[in-house]
PDB file of N, CA and C in Angstrom:
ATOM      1  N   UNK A   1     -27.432 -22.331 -17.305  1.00  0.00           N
ATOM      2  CA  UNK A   1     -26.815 -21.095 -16.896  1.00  0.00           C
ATOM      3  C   UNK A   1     -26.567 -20.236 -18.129  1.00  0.00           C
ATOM      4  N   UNK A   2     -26.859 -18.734 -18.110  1.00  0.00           N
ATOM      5  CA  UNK A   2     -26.324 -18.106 -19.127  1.00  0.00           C
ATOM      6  C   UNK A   2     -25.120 -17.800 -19.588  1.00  0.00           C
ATOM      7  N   UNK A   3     -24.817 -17.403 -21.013  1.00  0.00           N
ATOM      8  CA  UNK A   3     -23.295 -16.937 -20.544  1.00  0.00           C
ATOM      9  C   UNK A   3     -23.071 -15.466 -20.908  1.00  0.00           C
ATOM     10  N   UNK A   4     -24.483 -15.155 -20.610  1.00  0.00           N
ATOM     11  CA  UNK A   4     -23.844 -13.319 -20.561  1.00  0.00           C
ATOM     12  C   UNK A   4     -23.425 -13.009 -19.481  1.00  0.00           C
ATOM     13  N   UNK A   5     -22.905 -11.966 -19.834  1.00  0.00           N
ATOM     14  CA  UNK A   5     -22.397 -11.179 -18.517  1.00  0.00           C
ATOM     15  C   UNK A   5     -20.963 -10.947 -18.484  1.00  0.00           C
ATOM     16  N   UNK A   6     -20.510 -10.889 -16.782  1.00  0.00           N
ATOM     17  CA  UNK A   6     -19.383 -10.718 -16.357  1.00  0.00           C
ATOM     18  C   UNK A   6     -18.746 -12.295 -16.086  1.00  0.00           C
ATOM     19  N   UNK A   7     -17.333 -12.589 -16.144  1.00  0.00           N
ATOM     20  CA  UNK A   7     -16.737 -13.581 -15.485  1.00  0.00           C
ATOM     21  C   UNK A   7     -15.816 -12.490 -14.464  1.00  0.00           C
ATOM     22  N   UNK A   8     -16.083 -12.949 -13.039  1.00  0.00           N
ATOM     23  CA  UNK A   8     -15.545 -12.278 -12.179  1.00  0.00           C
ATOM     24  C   UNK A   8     -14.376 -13.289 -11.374  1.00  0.00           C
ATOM     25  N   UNK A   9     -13.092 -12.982 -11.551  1.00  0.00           N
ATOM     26  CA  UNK A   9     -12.311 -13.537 -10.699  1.00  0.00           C
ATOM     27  C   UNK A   9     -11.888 -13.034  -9.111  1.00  0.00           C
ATOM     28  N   UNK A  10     -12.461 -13.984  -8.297  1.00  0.00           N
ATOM     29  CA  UNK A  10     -12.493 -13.566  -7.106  1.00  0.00           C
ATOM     30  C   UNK A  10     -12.061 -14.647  -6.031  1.00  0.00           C
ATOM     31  N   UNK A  11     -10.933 -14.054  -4.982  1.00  0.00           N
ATOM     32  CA  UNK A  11     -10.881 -15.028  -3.664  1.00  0.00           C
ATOM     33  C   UNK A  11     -12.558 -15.904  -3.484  1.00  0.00           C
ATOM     34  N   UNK A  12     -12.460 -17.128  -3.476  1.00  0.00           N
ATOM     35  CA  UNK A  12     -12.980 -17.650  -2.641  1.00  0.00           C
ATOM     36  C   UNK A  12     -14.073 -17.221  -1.945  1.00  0.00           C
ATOM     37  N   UNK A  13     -13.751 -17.011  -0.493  1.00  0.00           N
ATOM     38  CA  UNK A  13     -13.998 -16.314   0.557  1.00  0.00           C
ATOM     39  C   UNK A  13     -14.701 -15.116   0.554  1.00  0.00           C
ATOM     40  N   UNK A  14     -14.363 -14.268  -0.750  1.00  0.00           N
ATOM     41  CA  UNK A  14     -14.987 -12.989  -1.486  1.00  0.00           C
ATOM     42  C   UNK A  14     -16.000 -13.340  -2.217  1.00  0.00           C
ATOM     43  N   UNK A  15     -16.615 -14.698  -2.377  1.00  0.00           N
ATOM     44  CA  UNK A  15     -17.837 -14.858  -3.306  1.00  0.00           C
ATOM     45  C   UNK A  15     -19.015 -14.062  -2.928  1.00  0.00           C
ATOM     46  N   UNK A  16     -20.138 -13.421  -2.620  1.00  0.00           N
ATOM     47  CA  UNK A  16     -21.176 -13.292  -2.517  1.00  0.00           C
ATOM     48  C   UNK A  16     -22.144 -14.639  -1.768  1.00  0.00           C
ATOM     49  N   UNK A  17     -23.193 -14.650  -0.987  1.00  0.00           N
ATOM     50  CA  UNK A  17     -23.841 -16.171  -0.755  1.00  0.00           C
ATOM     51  C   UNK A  17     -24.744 -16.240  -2.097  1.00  0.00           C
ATOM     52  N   UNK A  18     -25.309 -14.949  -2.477  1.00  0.00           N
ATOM     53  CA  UNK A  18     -26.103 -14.892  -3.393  1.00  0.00           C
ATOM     54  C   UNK A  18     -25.402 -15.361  -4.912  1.00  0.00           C
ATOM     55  N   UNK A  19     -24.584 -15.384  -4.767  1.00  0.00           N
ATOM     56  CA  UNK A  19     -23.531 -16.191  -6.475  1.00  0.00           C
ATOM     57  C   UNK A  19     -22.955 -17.343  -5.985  1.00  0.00           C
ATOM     58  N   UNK A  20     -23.028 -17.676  -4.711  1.00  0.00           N
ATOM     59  CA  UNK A  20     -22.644 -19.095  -4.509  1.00  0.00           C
ATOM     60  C   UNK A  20     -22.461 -20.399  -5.614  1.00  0.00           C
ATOM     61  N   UNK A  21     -23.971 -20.508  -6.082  1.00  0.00           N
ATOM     62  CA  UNK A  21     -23.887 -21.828  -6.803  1.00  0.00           C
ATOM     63  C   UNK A  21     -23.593 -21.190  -8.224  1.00  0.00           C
ATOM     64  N   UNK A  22     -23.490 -20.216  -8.899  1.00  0.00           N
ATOM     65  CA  UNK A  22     -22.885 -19.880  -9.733  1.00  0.00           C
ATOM     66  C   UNK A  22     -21.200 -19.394  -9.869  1.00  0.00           C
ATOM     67  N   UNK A  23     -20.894 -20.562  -8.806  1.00  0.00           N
ATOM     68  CA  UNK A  23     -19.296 -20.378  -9.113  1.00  0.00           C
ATOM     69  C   UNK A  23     -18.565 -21.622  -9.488  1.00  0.00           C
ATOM     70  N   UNK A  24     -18.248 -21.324 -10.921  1.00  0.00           N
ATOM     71  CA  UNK A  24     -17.330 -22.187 -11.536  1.00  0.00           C
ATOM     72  C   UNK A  24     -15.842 -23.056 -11.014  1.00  0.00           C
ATOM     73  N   UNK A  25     -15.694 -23.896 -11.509  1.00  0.00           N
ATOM     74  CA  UNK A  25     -14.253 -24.354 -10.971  1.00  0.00           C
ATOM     75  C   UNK A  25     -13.415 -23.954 -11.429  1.00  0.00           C
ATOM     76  N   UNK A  26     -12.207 -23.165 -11.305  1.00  0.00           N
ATOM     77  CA  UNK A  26     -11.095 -22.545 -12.301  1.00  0.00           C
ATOM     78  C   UNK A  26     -10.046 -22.904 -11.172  1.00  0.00           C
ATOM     79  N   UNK A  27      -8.721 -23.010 -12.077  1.00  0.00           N
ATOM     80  CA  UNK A  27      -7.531 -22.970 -11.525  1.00  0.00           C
ATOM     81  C   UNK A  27      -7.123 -22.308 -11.779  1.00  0.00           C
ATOM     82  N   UNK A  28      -6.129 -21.308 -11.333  1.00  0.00           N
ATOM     83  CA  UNK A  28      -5.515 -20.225 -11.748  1.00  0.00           C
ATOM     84  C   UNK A  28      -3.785 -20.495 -11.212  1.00  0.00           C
ATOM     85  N   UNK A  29      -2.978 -20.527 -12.073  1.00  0.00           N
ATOM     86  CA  UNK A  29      -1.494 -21.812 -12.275  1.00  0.00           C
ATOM     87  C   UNK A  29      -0.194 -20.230 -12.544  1.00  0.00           C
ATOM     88  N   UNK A  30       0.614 -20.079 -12.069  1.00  0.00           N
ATOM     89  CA  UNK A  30       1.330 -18.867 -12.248  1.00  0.00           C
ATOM     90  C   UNK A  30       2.030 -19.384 -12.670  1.00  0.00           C
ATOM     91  N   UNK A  31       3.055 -19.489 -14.229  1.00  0.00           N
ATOM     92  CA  UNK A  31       4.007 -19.503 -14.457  1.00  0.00           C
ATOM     93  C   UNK A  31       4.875 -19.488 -15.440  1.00  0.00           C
ATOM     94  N   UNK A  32       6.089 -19.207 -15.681  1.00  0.00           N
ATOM     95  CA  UNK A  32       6.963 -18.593 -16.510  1.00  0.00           C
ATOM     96  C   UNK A  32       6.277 -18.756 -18.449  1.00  0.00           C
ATOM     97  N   UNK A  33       6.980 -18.104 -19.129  1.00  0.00           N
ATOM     98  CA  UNK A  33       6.420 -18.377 -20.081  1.00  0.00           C
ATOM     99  C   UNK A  33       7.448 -20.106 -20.732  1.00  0.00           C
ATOM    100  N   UNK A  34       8.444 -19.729 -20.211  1.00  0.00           N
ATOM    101  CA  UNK A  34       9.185 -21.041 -20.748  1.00  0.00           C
ATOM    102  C   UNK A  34       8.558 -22.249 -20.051  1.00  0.00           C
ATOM    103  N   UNK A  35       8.123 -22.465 -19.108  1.00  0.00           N
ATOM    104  CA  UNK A  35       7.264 -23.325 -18.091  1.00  0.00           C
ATOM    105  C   UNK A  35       5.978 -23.817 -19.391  1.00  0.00           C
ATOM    106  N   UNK A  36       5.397 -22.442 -19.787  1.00  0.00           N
ATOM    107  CA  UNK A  36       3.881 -22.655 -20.293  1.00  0.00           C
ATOM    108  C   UNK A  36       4.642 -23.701 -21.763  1.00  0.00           C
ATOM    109  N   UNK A  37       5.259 -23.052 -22.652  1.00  0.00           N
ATOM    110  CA  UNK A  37       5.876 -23.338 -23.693  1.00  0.00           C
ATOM    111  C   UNK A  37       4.622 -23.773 -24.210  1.00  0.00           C
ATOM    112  N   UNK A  38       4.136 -25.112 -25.487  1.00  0.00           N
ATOM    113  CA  UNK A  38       3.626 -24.884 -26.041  1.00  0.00           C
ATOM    114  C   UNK A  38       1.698 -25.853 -25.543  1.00  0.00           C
ATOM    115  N   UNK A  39       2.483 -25.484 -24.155  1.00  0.00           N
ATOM    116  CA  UNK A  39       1.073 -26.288 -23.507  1.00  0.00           C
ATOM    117  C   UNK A  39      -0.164 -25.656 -23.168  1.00  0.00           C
ATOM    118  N   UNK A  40       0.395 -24.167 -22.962  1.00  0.00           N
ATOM    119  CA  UNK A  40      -0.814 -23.277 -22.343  1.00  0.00           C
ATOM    120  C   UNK A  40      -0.764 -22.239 -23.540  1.00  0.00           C
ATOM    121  N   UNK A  41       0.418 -21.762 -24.112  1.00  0.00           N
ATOM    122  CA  UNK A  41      -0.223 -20.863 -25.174  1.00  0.00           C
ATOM    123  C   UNK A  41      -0.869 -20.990 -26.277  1.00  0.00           C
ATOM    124  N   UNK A  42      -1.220 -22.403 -26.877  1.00  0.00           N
ATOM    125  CA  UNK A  42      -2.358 -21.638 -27.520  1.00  0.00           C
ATOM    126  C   UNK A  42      -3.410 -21.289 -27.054  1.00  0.00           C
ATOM    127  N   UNK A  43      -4.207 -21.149 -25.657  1.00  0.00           N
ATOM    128  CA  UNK A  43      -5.183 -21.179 -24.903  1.00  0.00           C
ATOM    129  C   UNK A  43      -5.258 -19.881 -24.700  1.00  0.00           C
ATOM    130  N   UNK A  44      -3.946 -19.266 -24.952  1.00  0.00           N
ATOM    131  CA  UNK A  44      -4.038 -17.457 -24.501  1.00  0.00           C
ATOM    132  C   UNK A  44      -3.967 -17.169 -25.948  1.00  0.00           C
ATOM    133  N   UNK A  45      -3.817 -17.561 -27.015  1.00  0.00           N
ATOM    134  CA  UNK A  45      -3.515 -16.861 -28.409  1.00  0.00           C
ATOM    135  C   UNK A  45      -4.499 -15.622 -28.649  1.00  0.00           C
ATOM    136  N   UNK A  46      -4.666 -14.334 -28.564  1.00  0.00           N
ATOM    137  CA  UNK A  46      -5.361 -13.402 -28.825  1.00  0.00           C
ATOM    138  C   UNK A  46      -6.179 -13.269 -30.430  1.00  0.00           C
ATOM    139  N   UNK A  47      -7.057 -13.256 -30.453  1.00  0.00           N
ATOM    140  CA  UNK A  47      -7.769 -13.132 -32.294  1.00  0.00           C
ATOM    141  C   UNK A  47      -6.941 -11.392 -32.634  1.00  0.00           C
ATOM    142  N   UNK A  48      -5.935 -11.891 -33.279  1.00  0.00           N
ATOM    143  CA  UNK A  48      -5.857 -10.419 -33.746  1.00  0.00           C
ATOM    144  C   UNK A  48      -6.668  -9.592 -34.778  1.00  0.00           C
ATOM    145  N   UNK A  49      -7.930 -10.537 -35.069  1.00  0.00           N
ATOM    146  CA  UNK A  49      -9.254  -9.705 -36.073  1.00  0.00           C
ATOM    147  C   UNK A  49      -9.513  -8.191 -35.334  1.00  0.00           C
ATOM    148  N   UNK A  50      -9.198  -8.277 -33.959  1.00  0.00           N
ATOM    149  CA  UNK A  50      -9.752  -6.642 -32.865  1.00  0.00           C
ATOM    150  C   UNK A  50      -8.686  -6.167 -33.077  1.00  0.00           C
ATOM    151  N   UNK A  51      -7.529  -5.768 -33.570  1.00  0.00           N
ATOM    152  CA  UNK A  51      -6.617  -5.003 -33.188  1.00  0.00           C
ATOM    153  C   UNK A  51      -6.876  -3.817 -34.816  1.00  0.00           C
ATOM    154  N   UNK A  52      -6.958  -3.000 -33.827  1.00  0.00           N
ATOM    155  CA  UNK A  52      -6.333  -1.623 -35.451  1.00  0.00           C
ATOM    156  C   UNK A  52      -5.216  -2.465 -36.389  1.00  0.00           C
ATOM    157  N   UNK A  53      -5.221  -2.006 -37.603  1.00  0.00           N
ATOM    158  CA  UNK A  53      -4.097  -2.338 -38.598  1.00  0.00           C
ATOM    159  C   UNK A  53      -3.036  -1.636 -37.785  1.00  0.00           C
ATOM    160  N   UNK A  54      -2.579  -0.598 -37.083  1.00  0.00           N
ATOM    161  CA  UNK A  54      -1.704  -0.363 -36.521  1.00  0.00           C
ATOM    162  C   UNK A  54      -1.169  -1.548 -35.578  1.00  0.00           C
ATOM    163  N   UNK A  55      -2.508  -1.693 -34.374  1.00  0.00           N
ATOM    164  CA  UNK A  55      -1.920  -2.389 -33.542  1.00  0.00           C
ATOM    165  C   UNK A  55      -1.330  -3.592 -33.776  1.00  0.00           C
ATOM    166  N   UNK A  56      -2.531  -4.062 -35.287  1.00  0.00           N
ATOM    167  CA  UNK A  56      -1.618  -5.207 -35.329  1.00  0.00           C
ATOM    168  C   UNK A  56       0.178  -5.596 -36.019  1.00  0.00           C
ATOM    169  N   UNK A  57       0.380  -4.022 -36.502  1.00  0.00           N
ATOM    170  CA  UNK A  57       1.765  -4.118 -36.970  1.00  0.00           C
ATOM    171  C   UNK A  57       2.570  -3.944 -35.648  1.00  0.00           C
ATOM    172  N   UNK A  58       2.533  -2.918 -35.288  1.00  0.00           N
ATOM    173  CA  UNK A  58       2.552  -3.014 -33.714  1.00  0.00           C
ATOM    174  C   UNK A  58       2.987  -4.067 -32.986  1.00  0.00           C
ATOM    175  N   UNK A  59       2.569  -5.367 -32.948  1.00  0.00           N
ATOM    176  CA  UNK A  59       2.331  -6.409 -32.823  1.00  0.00           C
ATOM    177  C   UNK A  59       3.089  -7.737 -33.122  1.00  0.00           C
ATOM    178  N   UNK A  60       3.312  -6.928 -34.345  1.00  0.00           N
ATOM    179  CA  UNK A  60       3.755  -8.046 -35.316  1.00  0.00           C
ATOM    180  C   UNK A  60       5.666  -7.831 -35.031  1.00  0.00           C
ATOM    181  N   UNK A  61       5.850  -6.663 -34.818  1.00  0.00           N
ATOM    182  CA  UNK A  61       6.953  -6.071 -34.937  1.00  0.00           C
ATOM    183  C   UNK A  61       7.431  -6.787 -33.638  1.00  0.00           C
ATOM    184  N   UNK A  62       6.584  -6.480 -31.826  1.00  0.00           N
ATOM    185  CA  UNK A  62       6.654  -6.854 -30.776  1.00  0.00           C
ATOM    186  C   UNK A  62       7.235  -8.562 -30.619  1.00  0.00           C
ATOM    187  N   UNK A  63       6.469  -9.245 -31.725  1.00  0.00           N
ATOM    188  CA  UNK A  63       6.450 -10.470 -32.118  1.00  0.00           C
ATOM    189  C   UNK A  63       7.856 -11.178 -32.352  1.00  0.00           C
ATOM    190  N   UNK A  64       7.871 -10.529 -32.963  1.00  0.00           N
ATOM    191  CA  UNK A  64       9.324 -10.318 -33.931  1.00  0.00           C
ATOM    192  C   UNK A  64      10.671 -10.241 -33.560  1.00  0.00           C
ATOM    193  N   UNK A  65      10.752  -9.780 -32.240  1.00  0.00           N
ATOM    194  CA  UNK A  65      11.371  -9.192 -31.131  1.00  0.00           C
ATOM    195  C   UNK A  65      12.145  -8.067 -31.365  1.00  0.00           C
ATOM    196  N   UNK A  66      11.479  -7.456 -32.020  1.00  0.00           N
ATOM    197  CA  UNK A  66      12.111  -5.734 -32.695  1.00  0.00           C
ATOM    198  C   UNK A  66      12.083  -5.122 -31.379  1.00  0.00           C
ATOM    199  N   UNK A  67      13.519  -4.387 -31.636  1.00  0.00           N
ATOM    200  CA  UNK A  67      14.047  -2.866 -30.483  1.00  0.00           C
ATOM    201  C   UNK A  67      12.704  -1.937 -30.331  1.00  0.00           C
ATOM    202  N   UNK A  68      12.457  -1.095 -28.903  1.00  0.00           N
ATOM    203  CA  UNK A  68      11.958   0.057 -29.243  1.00  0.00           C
ATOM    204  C   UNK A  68      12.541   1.049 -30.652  1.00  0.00           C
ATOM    205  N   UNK A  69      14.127   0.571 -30.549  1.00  0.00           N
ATOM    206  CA  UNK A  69      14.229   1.971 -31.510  1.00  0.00           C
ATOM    207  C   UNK A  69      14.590   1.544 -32.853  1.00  0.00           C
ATOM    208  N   UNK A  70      14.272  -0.121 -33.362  1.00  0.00           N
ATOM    209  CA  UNK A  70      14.240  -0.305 -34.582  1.00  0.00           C
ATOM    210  C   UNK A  70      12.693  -0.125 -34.731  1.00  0.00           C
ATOM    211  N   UNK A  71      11.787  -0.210 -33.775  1.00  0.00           N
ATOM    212  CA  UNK A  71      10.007  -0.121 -33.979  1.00  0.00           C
ATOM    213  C   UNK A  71       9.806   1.285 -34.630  1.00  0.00           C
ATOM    214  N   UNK A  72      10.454   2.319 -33.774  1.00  0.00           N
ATOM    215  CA  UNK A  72      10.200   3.763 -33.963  1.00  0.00           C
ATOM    216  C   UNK A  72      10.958   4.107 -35.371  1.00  0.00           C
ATOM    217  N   UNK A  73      12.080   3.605 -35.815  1.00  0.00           N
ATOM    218  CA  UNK A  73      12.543   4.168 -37.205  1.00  0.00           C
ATOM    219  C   UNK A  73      11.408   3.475 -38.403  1.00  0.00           C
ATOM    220  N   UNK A  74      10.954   1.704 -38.214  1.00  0.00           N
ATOM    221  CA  UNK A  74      10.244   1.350 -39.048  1.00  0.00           C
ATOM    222  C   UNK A  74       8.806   2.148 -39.266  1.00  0.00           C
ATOM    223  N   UNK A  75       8.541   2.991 -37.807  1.00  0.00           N
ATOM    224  CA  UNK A  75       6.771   3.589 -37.944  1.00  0.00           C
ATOM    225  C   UNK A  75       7.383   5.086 -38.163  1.00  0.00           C
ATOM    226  N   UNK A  76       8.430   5.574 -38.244  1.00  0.00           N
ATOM    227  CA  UNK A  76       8.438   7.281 -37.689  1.00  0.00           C
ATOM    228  C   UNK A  76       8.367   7.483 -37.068  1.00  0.00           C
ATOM    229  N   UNK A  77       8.043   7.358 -35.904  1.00  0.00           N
ATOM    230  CA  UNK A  77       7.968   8.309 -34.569  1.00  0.00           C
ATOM    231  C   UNK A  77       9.220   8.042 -33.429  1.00  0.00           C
ATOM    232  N   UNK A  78       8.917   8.567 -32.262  1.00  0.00           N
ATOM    233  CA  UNK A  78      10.066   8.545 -31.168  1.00  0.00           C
ATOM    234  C   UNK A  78      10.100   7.539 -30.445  1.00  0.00           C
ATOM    235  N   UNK A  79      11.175   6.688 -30.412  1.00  0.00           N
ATOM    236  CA  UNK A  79      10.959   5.678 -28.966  1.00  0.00           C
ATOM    237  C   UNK A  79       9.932   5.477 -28.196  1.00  0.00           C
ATOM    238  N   UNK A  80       9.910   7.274 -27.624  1.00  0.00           N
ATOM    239  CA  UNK A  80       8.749   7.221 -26.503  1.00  0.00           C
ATOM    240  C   UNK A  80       7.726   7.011 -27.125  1.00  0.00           C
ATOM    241  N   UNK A  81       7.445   7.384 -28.427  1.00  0.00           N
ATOM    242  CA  UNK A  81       5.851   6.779 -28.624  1.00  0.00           C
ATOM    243  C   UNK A  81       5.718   5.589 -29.267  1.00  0.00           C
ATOM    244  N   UNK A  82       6.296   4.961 -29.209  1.00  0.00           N
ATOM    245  CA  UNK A  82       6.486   3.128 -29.112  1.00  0.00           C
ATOM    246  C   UNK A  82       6.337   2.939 -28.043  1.00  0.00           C
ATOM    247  N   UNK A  83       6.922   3.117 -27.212  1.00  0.00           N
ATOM    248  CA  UNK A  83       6.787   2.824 -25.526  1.00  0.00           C
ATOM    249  C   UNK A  83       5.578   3.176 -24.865  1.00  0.00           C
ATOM    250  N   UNK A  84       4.630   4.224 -25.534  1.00  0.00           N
ATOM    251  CA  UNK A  84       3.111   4.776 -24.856  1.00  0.00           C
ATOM    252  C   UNK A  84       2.365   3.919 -25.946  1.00  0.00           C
ATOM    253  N   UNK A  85       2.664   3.527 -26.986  1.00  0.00           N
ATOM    254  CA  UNK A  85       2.003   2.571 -28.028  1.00  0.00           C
ATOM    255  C   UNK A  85       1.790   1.158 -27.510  1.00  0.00           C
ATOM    256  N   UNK A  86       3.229   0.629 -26.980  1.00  0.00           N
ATOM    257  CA  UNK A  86       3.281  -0.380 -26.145  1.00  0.00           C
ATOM    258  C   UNK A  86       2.748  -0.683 -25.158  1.00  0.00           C
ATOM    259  N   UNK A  87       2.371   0.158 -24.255  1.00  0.00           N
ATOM    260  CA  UNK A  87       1.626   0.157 -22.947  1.00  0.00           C
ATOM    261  C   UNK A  87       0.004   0.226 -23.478  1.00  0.00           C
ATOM    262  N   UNK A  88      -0.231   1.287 -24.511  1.00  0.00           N
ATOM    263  CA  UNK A  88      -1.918   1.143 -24.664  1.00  0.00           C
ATOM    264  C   UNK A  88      -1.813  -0.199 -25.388  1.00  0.00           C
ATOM    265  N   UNK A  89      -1.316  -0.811 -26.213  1.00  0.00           N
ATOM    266  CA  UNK A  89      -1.872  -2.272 -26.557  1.00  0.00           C
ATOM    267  C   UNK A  89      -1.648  -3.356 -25.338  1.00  0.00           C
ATOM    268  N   UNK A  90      -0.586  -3.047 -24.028  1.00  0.00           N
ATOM    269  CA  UNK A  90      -0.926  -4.177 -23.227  1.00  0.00           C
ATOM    270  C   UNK A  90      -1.984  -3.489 -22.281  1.00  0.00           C
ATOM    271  N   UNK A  91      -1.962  -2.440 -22.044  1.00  0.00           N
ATOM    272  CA  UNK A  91      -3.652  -2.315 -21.327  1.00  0.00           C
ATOM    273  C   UNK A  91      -5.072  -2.756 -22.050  1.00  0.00           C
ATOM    274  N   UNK A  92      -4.957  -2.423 -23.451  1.00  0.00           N
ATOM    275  CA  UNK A  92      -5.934  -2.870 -24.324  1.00  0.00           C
ATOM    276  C   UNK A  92      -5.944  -4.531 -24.198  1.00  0.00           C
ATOM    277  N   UNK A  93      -5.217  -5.433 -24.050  1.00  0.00           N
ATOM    278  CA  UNK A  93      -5.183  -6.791 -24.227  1.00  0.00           C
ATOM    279  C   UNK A  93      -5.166  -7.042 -22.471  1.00  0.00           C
ATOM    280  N   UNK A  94      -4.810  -6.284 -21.992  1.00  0.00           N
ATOM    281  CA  UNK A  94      -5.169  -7.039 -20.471  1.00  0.00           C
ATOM    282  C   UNK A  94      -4.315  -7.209 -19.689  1.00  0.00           C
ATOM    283  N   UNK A  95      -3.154  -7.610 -20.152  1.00  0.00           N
ATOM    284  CA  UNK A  95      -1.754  -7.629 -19.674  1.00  0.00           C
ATOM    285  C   UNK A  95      -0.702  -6.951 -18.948  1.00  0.00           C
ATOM    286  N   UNK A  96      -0.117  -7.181 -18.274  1.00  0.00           N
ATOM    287  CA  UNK A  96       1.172  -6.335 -17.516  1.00  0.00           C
ATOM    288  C   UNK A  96       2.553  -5.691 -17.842  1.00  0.00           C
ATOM    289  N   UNK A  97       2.764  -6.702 -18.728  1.00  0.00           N
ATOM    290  CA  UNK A  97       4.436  -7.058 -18.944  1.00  0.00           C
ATOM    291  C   UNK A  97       4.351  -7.554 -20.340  1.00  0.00           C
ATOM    292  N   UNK A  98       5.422  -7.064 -21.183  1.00  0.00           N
ATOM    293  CA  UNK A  98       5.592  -7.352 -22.905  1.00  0.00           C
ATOM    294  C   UNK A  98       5.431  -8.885 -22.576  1.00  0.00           C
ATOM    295  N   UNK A  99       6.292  -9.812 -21.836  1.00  0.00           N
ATOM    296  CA  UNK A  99       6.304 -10.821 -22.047  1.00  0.00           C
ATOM    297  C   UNK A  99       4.866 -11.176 -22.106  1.00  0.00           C
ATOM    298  N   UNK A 100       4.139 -10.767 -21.532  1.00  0.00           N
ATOM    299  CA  UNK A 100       2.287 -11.695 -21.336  1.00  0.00           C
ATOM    300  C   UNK A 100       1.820 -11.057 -22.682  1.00  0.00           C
ATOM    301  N   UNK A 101       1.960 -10.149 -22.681  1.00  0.00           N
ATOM    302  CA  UNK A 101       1.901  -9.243 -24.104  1.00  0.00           C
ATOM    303  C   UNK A 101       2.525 -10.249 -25.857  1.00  0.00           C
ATOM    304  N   UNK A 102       3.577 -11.012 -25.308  1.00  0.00           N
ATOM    305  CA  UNK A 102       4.053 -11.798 -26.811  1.00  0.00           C
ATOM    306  C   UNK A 102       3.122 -13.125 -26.624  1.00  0.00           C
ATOM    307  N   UNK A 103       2.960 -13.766 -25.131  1.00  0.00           N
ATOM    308  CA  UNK A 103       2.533 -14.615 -25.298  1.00  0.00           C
ATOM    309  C   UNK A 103       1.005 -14.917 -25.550  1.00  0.00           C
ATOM    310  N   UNK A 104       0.112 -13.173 -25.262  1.00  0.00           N
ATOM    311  CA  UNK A 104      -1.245 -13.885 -25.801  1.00  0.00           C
ATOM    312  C   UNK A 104      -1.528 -13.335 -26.990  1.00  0.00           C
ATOM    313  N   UNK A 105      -0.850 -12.534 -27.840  1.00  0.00           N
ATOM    314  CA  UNK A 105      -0.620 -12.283 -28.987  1.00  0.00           C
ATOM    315  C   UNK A 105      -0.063 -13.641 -29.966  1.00  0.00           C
ATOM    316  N   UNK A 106       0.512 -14.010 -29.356  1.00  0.00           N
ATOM    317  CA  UNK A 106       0.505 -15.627 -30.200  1.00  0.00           C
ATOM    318  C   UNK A 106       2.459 -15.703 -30.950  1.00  0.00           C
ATOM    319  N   UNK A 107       2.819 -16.497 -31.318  1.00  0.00           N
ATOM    320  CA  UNK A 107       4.116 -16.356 -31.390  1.00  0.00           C
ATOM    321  C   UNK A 107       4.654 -15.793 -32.781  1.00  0.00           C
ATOM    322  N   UNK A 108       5.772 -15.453 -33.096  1.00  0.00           N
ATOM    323  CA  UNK A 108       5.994 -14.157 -34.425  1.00  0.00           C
ATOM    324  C   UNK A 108       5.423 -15.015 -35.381  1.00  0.00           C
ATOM    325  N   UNK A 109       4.669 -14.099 -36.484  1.00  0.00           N
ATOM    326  CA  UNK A 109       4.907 -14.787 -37.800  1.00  0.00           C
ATOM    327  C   UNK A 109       5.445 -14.722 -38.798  1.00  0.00           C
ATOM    328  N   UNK A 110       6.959 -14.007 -38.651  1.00  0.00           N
ATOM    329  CA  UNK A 110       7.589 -14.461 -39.477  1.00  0.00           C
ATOM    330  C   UNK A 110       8.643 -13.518 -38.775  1.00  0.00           C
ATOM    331  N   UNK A 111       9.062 -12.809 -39.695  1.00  0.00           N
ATOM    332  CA  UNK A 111      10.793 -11.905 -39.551  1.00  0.00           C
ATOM    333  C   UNK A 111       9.891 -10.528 -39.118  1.00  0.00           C
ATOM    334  N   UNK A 112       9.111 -10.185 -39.329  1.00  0.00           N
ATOM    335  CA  UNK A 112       8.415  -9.174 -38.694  1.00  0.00           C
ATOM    336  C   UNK A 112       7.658  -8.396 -40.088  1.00  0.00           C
ATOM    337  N   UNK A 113       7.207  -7.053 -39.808  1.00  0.00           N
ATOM    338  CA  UNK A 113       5.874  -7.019 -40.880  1.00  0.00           C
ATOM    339  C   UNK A 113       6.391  -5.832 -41.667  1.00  0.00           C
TER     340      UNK A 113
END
């Protein structure tokens, strides 16, 4: 089998007949990040080699568990654009919620950047 392409997550029932035998076994497991602790995250750890030098301070800060409004005095700008900064790096990474956001970013590395 190749592995280009798409990985498509889909009901079941929603497969195609024509992708039939090209459907993998996956489990898909919902739960807390204190639940995952240190069993499932390194499996989500993100390569931060893709992130802008921004994002990854960005990041690092998020990590860190820095305020919106200690983020915005350390970069200059306003709250709100920490908060529209914040949202394009969890749309960029895939994510919903800061928390999925710390956990596939990987855990702080240190006091912050």
């Amino acid at each position: 089998m190749s592995t280009d392409g798409w990985l498509l997550l889909l009901p079941a029932a929603e497969v195609p007949r024509a992708w039939a035998e090209r459907v993998l076994p996956l489990a898909v497991v919902q739960v807390g990040p204190a639940e995952a602790g240190d069993t499932v995250a390194p499996m989500l750890v993100a390569d931060p080699g893709w992130l802008s030098p921004a994002e990854r301070r960005l990041a690092e800060m998020l990590r860190a568990g820095w305020s919106t409004v200690r983020m915005a005095a350390a970069l200059g700008v306003s709250a709100r654009t920490v908060q529209r900064r914040v949202a394009a790096l969890r749309r960029r990474v895939g994510v919903s919620s800061d928390v999925l956001l710390g956990t596939v970013l990987g855990p702080p590395a240190g006091r912050g950047p």
